[in-house]
PDB file of N, CA and C in Angstrom:
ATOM      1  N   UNK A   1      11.295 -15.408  13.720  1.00  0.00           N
ATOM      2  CA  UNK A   1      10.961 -15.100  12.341  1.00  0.00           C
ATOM      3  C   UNK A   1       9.789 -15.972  11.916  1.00  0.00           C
ATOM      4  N   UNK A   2       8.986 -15.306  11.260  1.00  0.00           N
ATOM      5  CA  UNK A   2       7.485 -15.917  10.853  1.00  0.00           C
ATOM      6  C   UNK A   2       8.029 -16.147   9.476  1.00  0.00           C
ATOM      7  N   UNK A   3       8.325 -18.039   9.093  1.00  0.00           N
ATOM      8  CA  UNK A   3       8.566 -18.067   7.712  1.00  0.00           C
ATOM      9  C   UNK A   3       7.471 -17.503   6.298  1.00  0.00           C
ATOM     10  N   UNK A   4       6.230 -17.784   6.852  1.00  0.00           N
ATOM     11  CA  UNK A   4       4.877 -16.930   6.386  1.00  0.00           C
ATOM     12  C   UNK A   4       4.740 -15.822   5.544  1.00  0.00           C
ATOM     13  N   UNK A   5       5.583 -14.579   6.707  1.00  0.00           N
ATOM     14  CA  UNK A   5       5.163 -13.475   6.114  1.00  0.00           C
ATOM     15  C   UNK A   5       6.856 -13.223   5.720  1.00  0.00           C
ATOM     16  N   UNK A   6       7.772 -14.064   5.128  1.00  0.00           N
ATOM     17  CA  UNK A   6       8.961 -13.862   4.910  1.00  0.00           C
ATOM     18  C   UNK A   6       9.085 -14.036   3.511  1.00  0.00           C
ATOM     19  N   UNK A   7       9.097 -12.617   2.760  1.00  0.00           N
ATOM     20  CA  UNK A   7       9.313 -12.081   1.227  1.00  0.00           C
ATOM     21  C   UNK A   7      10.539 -11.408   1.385  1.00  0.00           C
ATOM     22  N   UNK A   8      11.503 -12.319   0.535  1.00  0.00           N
ATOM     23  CA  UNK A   8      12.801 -11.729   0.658  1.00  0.00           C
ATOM     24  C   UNK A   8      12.864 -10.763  -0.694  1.00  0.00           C
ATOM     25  N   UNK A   9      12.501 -10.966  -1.982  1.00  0.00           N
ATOM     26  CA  UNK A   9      12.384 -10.806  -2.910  1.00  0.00           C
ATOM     27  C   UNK A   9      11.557  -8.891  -2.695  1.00  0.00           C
ATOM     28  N   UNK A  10      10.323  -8.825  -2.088  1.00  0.00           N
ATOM     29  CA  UNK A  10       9.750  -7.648  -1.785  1.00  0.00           C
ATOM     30  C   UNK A  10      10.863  -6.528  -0.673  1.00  0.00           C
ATOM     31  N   UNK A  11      11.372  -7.470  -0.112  1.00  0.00           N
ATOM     32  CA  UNK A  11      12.471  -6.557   0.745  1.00  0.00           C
ATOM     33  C   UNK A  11      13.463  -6.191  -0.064  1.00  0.00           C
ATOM     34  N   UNK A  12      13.900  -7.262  -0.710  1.00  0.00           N
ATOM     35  CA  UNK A  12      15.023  -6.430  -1.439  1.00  0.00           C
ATOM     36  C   UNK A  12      14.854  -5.550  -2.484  1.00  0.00           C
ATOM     37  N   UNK A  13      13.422  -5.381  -3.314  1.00  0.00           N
ATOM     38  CA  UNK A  13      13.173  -4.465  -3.807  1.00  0.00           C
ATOM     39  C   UNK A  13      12.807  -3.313  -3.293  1.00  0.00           C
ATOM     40  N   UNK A  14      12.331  -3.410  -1.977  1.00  0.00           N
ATOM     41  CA  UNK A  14      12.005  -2.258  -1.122  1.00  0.00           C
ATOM     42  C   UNK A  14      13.410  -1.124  -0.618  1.00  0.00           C
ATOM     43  N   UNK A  15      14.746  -1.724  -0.399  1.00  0.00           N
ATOM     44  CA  UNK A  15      15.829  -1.631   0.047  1.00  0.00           C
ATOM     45  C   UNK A  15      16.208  -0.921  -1.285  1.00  0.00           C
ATOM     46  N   UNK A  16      16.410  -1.707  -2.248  1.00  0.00           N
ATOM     47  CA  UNK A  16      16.887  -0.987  -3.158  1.00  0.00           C
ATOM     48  C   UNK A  16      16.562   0.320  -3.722  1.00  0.00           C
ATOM     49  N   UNK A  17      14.859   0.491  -3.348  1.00  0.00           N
ATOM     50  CA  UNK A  17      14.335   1.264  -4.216  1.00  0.00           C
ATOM     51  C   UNK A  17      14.935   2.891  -3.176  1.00  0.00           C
ATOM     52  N   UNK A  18      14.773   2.028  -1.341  1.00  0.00           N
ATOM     53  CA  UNK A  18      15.130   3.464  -0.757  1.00  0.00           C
ATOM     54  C   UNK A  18      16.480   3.626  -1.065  1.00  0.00           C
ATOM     55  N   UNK A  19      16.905   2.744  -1.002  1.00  0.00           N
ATOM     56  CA  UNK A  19      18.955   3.201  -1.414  1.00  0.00           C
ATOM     57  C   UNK A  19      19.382   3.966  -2.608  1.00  0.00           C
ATOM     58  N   UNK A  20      18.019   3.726  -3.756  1.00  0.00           N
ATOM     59  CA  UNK A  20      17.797   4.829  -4.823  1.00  0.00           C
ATOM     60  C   UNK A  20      17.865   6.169  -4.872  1.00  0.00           C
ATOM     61  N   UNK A  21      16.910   6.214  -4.042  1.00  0.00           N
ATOM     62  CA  UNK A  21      16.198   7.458  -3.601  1.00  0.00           C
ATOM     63  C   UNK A  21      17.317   8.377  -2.799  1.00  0.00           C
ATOM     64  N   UNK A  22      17.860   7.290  -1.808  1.00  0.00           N
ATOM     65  CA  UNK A  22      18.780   8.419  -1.055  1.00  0.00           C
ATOM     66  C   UNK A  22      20.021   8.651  -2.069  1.00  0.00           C
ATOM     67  N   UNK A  23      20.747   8.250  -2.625  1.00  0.00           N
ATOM     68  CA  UNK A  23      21.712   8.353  -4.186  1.00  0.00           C
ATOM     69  C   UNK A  23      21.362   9.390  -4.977  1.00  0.00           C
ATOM     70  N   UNK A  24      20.051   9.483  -5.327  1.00  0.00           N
ATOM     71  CA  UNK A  24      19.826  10.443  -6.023  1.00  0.00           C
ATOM     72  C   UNK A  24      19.655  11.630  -5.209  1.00  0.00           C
ATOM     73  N   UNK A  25      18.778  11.761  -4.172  1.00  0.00           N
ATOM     74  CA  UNK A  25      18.848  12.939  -2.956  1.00  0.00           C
ATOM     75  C   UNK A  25      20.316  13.449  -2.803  1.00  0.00           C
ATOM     76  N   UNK A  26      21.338  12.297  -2.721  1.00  0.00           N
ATOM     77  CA  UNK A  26      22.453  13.103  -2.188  1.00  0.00           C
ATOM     78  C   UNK A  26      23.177  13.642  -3.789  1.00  0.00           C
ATOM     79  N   UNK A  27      23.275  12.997  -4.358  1.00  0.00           N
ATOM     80  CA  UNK A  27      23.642  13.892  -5.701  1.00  0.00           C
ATOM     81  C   UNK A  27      23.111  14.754  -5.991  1.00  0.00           C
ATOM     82  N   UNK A  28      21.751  15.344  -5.778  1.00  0.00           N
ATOM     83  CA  UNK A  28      21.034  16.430  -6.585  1.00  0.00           C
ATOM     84  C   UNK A  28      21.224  17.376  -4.940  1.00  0.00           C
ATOM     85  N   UNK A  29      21.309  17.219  -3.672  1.00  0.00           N
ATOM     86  CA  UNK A  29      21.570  18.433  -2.879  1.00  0.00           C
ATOM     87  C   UNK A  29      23.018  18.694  -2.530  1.00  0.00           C
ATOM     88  N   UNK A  30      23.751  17.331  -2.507  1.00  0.00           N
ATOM     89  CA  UNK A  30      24.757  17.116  -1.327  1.00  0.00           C
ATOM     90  C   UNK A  30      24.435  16.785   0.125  1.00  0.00           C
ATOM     91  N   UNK A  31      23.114  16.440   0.542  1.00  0.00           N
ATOM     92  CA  UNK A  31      23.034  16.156   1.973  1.00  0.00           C
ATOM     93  C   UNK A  31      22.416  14.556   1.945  1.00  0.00           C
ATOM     94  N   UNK A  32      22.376  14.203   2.849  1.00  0.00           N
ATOM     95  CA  UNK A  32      21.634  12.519   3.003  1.00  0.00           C
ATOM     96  C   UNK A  32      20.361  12.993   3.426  1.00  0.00           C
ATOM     97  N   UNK A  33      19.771  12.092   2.846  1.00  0.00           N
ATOM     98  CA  UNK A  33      18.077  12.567   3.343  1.00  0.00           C
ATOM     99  C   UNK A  33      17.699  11.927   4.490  1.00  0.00           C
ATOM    100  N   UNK A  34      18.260  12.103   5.627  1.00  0.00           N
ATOM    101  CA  UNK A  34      17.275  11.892   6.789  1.00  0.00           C
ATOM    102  C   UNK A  34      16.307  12.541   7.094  1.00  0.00           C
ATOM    103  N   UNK A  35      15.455  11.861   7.555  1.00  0.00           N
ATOM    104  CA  UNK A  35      14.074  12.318   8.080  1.00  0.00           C
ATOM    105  C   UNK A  35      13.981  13.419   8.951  1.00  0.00           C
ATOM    106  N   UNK A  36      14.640  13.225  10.154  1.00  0.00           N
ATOM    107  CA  UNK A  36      14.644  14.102  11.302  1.00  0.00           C
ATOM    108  C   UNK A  36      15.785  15.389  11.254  1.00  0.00           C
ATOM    109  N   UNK A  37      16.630  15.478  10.210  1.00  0.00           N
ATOM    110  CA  UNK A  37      17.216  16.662   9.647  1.00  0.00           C
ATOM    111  C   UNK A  37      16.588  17.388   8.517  1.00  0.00           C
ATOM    112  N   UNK A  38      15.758  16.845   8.293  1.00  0.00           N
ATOM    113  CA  UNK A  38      15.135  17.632   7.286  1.00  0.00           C
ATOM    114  C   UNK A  38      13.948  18.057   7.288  1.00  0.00           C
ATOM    115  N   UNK A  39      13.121  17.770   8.223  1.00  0.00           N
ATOM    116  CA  UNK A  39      12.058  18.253   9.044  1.00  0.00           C
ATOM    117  C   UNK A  39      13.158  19.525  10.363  1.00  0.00           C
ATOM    118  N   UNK A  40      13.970  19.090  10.670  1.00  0.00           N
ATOM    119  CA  UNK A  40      14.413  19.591  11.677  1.00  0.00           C
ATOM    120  C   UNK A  40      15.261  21.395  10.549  1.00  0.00           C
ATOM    121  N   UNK A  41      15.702  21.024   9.578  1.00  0.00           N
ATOM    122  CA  UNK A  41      16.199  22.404   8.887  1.00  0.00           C
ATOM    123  C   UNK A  41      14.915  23.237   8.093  1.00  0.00           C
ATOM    124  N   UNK A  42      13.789  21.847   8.135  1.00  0.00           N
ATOM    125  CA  UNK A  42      12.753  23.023   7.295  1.00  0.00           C
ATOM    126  C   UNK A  42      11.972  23.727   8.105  1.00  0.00           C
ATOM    127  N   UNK A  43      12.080  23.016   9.598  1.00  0.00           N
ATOM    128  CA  UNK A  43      11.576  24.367  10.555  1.00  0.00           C
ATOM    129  C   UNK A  43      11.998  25.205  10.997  1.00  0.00           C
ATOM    130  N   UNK A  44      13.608  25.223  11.203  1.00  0.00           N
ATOM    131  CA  UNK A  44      14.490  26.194  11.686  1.00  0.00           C
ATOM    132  C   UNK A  44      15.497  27.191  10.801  1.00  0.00           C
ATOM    133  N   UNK A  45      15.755  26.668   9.684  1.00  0.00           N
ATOM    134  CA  UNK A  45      16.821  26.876   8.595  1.00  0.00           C
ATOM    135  C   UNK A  45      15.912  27.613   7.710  1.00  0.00           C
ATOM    136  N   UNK A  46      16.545  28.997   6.874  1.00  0.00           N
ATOM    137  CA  UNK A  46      15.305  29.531   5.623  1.00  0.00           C
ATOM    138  C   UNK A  46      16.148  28.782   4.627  1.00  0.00           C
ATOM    139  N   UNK A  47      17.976  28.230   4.815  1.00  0.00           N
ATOM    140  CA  UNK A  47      18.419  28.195   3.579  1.00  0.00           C
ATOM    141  C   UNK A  47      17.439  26.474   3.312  1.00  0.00           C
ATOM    142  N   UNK A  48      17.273  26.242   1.891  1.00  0.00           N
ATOM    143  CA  UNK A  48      16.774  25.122   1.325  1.00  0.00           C
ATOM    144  C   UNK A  48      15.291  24.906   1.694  1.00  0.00           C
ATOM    145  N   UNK A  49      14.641  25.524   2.529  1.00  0.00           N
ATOM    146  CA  UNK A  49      13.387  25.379   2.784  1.00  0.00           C
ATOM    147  C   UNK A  49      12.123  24.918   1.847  1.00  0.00           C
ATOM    148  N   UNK A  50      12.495  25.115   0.306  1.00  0.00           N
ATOM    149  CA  UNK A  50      12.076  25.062  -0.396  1.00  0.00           C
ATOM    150  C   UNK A  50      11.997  23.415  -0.858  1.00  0.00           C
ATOM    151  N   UNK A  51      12.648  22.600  -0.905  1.00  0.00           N
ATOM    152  CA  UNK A  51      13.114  21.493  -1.239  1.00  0.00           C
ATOM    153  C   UNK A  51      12.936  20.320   0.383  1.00  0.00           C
ATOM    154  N   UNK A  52      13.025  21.408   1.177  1.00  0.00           N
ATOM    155  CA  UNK A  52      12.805  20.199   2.387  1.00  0.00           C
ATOM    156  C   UNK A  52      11.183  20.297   2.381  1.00  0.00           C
ATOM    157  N   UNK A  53      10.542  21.404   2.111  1.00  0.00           N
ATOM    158  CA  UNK A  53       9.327  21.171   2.017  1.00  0.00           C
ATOM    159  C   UNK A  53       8.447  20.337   1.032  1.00  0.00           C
ATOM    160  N   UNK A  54       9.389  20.425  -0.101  1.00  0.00           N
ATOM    161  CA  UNK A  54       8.930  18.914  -0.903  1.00  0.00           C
ATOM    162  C   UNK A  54       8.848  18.252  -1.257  1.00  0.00           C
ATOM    163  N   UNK A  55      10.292  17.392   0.115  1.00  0.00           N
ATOM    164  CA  UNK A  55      10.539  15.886   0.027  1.00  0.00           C
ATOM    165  C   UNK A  55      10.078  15.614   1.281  1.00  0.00           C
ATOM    166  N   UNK A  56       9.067  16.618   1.986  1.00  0.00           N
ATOM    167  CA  UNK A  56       7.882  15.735   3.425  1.00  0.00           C
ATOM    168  C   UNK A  56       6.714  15.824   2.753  1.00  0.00           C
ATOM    169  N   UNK A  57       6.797  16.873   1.669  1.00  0.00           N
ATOM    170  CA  UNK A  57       5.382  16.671   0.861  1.00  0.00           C
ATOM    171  C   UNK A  57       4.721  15.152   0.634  1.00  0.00           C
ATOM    172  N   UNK A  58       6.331  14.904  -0.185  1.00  0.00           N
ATOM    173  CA  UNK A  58       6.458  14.034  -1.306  1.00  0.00           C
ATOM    174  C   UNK A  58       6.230  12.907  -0.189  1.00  0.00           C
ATOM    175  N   UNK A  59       6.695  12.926   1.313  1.00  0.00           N
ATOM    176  CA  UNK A  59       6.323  11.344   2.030  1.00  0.00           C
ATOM    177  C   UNK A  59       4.918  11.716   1.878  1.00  0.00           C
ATOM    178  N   UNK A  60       4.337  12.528   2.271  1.00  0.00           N
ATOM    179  CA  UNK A  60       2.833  12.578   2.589  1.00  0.00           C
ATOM    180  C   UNK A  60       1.867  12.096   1.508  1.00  0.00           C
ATOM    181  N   UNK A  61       2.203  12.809  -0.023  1.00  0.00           N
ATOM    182  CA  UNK A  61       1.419  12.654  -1.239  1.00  0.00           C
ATOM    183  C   UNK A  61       1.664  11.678  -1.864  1.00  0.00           C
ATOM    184  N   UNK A  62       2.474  11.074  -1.654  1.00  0.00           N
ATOM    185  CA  UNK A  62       3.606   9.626  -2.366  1.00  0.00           C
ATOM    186  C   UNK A  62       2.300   8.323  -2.258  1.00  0.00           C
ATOM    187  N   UNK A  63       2.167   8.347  -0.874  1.00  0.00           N
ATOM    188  CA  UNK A  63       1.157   7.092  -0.560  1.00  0.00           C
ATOM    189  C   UNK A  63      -0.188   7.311  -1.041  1.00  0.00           C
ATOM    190  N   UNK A  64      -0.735   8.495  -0.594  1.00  0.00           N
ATOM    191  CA  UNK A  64      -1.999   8.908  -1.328  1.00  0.00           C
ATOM    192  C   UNK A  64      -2.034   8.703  -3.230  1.00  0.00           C
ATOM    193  N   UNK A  65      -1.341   9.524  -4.031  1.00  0.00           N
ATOM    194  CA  UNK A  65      -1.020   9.305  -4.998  1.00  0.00           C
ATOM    195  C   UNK A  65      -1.049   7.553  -5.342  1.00  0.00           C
ATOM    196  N   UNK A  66      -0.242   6.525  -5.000  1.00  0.00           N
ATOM    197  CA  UNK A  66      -0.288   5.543  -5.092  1.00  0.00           C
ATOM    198  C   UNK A  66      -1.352   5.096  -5.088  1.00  0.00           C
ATOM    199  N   UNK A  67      -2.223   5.162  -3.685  1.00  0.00           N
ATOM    200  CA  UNK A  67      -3.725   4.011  -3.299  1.00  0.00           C
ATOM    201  C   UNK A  67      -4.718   4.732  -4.344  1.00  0.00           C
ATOM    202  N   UNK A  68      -4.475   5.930  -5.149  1.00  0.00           N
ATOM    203  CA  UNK A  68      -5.795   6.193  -5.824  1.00  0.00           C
ATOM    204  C   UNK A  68      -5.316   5.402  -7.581  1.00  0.00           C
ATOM    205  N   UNK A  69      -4.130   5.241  -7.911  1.00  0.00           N
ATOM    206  CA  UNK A  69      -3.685   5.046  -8.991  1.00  0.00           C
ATOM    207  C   UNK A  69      -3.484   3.270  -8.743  1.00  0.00           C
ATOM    208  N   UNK A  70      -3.610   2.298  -7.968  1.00  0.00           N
ATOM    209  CA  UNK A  70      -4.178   1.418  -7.962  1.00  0.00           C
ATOM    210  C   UNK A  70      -5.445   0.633  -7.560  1.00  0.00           C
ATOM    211  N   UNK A  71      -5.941  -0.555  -8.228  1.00  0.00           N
ATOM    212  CA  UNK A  71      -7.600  -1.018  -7.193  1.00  0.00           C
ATOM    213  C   UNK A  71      -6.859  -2.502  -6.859  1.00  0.00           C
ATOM    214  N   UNK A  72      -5.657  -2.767  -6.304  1.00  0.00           N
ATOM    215  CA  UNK A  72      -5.535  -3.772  -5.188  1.00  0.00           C
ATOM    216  C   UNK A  72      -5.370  -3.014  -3.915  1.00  0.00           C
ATOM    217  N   UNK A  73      -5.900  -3.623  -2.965  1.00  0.00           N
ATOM    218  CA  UNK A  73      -5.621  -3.431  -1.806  1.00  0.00           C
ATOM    219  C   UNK A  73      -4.151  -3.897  -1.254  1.00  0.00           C
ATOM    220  N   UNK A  74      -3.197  -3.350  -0.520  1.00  0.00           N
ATOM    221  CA  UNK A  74      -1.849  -4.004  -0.174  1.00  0.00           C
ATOM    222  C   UNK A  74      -2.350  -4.819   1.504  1.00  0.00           C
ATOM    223  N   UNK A  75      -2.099  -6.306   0.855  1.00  0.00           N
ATOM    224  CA  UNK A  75      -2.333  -6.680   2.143  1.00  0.00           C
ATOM    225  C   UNK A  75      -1.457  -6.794   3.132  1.00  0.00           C
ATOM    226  N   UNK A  76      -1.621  -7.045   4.568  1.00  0.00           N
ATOM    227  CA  UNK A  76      -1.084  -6.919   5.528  1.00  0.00           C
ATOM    228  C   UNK A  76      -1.874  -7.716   6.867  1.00  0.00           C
ATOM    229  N   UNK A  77      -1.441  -7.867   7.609  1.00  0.00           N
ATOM    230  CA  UNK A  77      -1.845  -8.748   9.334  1.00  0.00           C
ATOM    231  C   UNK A  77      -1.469  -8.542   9.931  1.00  0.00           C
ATOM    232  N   UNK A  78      -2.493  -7.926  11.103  1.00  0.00           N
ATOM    233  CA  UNK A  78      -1.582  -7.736  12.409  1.00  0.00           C
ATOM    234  C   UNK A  78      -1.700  -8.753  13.388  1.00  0.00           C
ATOM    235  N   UNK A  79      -0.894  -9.163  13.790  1.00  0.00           N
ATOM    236  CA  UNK A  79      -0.778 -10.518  14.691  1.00  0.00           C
ATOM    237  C   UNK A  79      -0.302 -10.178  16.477  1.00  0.00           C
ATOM    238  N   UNK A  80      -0.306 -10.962  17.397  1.00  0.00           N
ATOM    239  CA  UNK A  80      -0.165 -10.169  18.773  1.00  0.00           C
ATOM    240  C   UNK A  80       1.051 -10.540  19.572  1.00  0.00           C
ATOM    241  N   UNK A  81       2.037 -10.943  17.981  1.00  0.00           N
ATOM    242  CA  UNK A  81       3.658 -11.237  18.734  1.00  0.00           C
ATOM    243  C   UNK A  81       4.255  -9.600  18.946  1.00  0.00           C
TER     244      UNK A  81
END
């Protein structure tokens, strides 16, 4: 563990915010929002297609949306551990 890049405070808001997200996902469909079932029913499945298509939207446009609606850069380092 790199004491450095150790933000406990940013993790646990990060955690919380996805543990949000999936709470509300499963109350408003009934399913858990995994990634790879829901890519996996919006290519194969017609039922819900509608909704799986725009919560991969929503990963895709989520970040974009964000970097234009702020002017910090999020920093980051890549290091060669």
């Amino acid at each position: 563990m790199n004491i450095i890049n150790f933000t406990p405070l940013s993790a646990f808001v990060g955690g919380i915010t996805i543990g949000l997200a999936v709470v509300v996902f499963f109350i408003g469909n009934g399913r858990l929002a995994g990634i790879s079932s829901i890519t996996d029913n919006f290519l194969t499945s017609k039922e819900g297609r509608g909704d799986n298509f725009l919560f991969l939207v929503g990963l895709i446009v989520g970040p974009i949306i964000f970097s234009f609606s702020t002017t910090n850069e999020i920093p980051f380092l890549i290091t060669n551990s």
